[in-house]
N, C-alpha and C. Protein backbone atom coordinates (compact mmCIF):
# COMPACT_ATOMS: atom_id res chain seq x y z
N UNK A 1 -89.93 203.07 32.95
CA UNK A 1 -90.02 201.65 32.68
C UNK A 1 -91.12 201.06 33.57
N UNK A 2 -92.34 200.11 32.46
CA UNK A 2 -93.37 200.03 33.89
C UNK A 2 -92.61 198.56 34.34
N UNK A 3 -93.52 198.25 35.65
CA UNK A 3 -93.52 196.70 36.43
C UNK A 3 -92.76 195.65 35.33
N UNK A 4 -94.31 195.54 33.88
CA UNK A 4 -94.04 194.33 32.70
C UNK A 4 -92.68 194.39 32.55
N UNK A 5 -92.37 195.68 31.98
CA UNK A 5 -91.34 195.83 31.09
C UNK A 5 -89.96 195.29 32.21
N UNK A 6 -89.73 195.86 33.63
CA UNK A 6 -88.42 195.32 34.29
C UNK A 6 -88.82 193.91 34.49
N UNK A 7 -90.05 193.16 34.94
CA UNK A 7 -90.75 191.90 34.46
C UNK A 7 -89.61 191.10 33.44
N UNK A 8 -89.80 191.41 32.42
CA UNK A 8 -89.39 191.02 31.25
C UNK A 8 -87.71 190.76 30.76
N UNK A 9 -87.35 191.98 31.51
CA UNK A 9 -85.68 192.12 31.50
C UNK A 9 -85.60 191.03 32.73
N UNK A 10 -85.61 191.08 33.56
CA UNK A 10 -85.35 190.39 35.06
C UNK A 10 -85.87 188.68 33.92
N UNK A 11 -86.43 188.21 33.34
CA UNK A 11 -86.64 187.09 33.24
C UNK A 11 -85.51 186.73 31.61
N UNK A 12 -84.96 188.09 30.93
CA UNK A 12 -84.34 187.85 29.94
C UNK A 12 -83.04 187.76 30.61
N UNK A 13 -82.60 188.17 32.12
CA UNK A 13 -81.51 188.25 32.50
C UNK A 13 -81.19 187.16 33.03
N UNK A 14 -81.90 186.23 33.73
CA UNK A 14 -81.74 185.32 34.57
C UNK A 14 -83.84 184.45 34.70
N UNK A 15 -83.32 183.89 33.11
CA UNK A 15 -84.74 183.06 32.99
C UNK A 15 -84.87 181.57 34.14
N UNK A 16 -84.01 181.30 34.63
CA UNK A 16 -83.95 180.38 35.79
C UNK A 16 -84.63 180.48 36.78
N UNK A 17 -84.88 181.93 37.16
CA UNK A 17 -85.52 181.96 38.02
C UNK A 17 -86.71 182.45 37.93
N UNK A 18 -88.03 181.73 37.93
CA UNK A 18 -88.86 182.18 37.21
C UNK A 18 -89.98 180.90 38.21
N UNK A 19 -91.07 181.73 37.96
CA UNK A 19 -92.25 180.90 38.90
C UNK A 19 -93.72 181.31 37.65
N UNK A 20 -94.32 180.42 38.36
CA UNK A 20 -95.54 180.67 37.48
C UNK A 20 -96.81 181.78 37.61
N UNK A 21 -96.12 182.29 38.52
CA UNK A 21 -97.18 183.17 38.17
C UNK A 21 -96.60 184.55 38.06
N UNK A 22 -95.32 184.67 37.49
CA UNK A 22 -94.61 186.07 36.72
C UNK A 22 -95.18 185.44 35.59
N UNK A 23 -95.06 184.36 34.87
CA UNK A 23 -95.37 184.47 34.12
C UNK A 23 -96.98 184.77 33.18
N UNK A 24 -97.87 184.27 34.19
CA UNK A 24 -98.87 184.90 34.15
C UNK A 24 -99.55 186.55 34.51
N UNK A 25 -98.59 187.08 34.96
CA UNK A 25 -98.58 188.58 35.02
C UNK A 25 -98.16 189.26 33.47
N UNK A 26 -96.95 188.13 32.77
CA UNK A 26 -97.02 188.94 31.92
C UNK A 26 -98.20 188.30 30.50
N UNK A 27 -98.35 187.15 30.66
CA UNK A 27 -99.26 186.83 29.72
C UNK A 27 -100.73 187.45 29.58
N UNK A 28 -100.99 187.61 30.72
CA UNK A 28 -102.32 189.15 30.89
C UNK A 28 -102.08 190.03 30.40
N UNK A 29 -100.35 190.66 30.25
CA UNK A 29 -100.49 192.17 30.18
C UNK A 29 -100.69 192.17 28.39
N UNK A 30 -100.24 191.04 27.63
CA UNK A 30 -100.13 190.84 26.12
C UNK A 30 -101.44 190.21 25.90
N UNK A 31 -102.14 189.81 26.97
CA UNK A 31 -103.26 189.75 25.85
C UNK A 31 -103.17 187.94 25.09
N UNK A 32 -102.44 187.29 25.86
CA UNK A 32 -101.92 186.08 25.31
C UNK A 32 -103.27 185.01 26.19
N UNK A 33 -103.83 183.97 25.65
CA UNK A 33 -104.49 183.27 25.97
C UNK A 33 -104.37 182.31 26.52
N UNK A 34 -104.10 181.81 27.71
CA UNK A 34 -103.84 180.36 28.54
C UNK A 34 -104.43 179.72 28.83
N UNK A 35 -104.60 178.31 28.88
CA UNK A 35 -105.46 177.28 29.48
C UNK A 35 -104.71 176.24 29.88
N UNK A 36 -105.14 175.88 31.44
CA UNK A 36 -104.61 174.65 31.83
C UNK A 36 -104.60 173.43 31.35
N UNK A 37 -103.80 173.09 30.67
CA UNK A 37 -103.66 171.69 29.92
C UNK A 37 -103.91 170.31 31.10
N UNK A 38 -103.57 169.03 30.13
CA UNK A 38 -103.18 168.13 30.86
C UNK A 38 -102.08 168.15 31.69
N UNK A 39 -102.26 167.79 33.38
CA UNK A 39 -101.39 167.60 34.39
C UNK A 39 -101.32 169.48 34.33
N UNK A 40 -99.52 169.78 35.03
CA UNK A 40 -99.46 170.82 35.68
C UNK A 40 -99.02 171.87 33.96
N UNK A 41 -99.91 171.64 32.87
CA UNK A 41 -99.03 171.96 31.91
C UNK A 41 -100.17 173.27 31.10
N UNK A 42 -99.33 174.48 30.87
CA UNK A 42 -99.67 175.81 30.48
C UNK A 42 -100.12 175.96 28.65
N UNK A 43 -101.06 176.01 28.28
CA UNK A 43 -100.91 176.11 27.08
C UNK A 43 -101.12 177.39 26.71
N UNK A 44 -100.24 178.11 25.88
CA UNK A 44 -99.96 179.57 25.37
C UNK A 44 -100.57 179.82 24.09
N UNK A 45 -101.48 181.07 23.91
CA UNK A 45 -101.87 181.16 22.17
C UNK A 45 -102.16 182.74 22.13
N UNK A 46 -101.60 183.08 20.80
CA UNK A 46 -102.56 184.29 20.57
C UNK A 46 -103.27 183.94 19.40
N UNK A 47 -104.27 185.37 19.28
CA UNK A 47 -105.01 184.81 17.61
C UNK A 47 -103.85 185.24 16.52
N UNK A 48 -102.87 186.03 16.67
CA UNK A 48 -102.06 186.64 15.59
C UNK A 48 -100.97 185.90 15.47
N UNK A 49 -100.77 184.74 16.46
CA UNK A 49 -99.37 183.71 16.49
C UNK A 49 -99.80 182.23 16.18
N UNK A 50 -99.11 181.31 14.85
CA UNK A 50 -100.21 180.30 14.67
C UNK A 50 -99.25 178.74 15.26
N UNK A 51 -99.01 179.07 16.34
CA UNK A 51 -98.84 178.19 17.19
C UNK A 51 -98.85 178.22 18.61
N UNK A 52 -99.25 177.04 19.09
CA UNK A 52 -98.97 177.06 20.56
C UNK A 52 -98.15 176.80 21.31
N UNK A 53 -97.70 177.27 22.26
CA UNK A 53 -96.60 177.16 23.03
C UNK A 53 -96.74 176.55 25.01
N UNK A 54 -96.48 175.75 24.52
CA UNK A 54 -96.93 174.73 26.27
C UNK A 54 -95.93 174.88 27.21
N UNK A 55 -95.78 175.54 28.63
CA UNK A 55 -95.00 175.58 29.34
C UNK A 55 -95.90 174.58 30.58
N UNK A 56 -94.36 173.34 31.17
CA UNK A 56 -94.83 173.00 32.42
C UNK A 56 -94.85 173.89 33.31
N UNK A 57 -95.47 173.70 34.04
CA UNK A 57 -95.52 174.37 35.58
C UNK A 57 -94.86 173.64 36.84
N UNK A 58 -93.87 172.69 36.11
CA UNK A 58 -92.97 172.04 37.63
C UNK A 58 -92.32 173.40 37.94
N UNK A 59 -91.88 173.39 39.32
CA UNK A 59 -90.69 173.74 39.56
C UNK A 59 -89.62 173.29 39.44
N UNK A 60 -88.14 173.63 39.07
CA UNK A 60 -88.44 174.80 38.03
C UNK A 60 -88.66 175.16 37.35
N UNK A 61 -89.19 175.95 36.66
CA UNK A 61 -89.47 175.75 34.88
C UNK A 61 -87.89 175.95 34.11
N UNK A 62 -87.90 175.45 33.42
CA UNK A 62 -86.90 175.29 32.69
C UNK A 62 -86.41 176.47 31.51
N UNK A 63 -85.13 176.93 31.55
CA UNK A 63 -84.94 178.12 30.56
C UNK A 63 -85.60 178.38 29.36
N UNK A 64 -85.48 177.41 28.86
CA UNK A 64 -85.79 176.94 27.09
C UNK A 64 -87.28 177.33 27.10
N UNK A 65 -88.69 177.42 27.93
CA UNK A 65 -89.71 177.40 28.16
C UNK A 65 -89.58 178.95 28.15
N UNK A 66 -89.03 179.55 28.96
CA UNK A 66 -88.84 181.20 29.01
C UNK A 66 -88.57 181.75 27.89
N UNK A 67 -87.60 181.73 27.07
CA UNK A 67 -86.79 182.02 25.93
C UNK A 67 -87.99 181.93 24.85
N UNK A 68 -89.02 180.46 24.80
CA UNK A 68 -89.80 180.76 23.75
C UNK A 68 -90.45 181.44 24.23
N UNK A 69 -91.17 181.87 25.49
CA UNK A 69 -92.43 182.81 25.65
C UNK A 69 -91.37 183.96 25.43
N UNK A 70 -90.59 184.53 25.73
CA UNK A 70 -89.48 185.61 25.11
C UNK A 70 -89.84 186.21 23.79
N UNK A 71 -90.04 185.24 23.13
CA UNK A 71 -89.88 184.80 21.28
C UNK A 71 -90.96 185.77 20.89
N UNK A 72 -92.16 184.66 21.81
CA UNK A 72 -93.35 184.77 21.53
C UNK A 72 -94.31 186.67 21.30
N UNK A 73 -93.17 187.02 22.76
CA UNK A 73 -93.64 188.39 23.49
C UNK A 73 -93.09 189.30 21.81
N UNK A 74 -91.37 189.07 21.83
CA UNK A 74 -91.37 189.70 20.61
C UNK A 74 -91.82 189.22 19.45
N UNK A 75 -92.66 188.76 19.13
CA UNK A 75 -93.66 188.52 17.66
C UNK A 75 -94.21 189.58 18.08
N UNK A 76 -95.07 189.90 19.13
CA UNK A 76 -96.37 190.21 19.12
C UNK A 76 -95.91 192.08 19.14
N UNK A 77 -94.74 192.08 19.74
CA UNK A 77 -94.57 193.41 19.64
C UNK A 77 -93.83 194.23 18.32
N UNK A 78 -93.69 193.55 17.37
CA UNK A 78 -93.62 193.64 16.08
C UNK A 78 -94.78 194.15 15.24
């Protein structure tokens, strides 16, 4: 099992605890496209997913924000 992959479980197990820059470890490893939005706010894209997905960057981030990048990870691994 590499780093991503316990990465991934550890954030499907307990998405509460979560900082911003796991999540940018795993958005590198997919290949997913980010840009800093307005204020502290993450905007998520791939070319094969036809929406975007905006996570704040307060602390904490909030579950519901995890769960869709979750979503997102399994589209892409489909």
């Amino acid at each position: 099992m590499s780093k991503i992959d316990k990465l991934i479980d550890k954030l499907r197990n307990n998405p509460k605890n979560t900082n911003i820059d796991m999540i940018r470890k795993i958005l590198d490893y997919y290949g997913l496209i980010y840009l800093w939005g307005k204020g502290d706010h993450l905007n998520v894209k791939h070319p094969t997913i036809n929406y975007i997905l905006t996570i704040p960057a307060h602390k904490p981030i909030k579950p519901i924000y995890i769960k869709r990048l979750l979503k997102m990870i399994d589209e892409l691994e489909r």
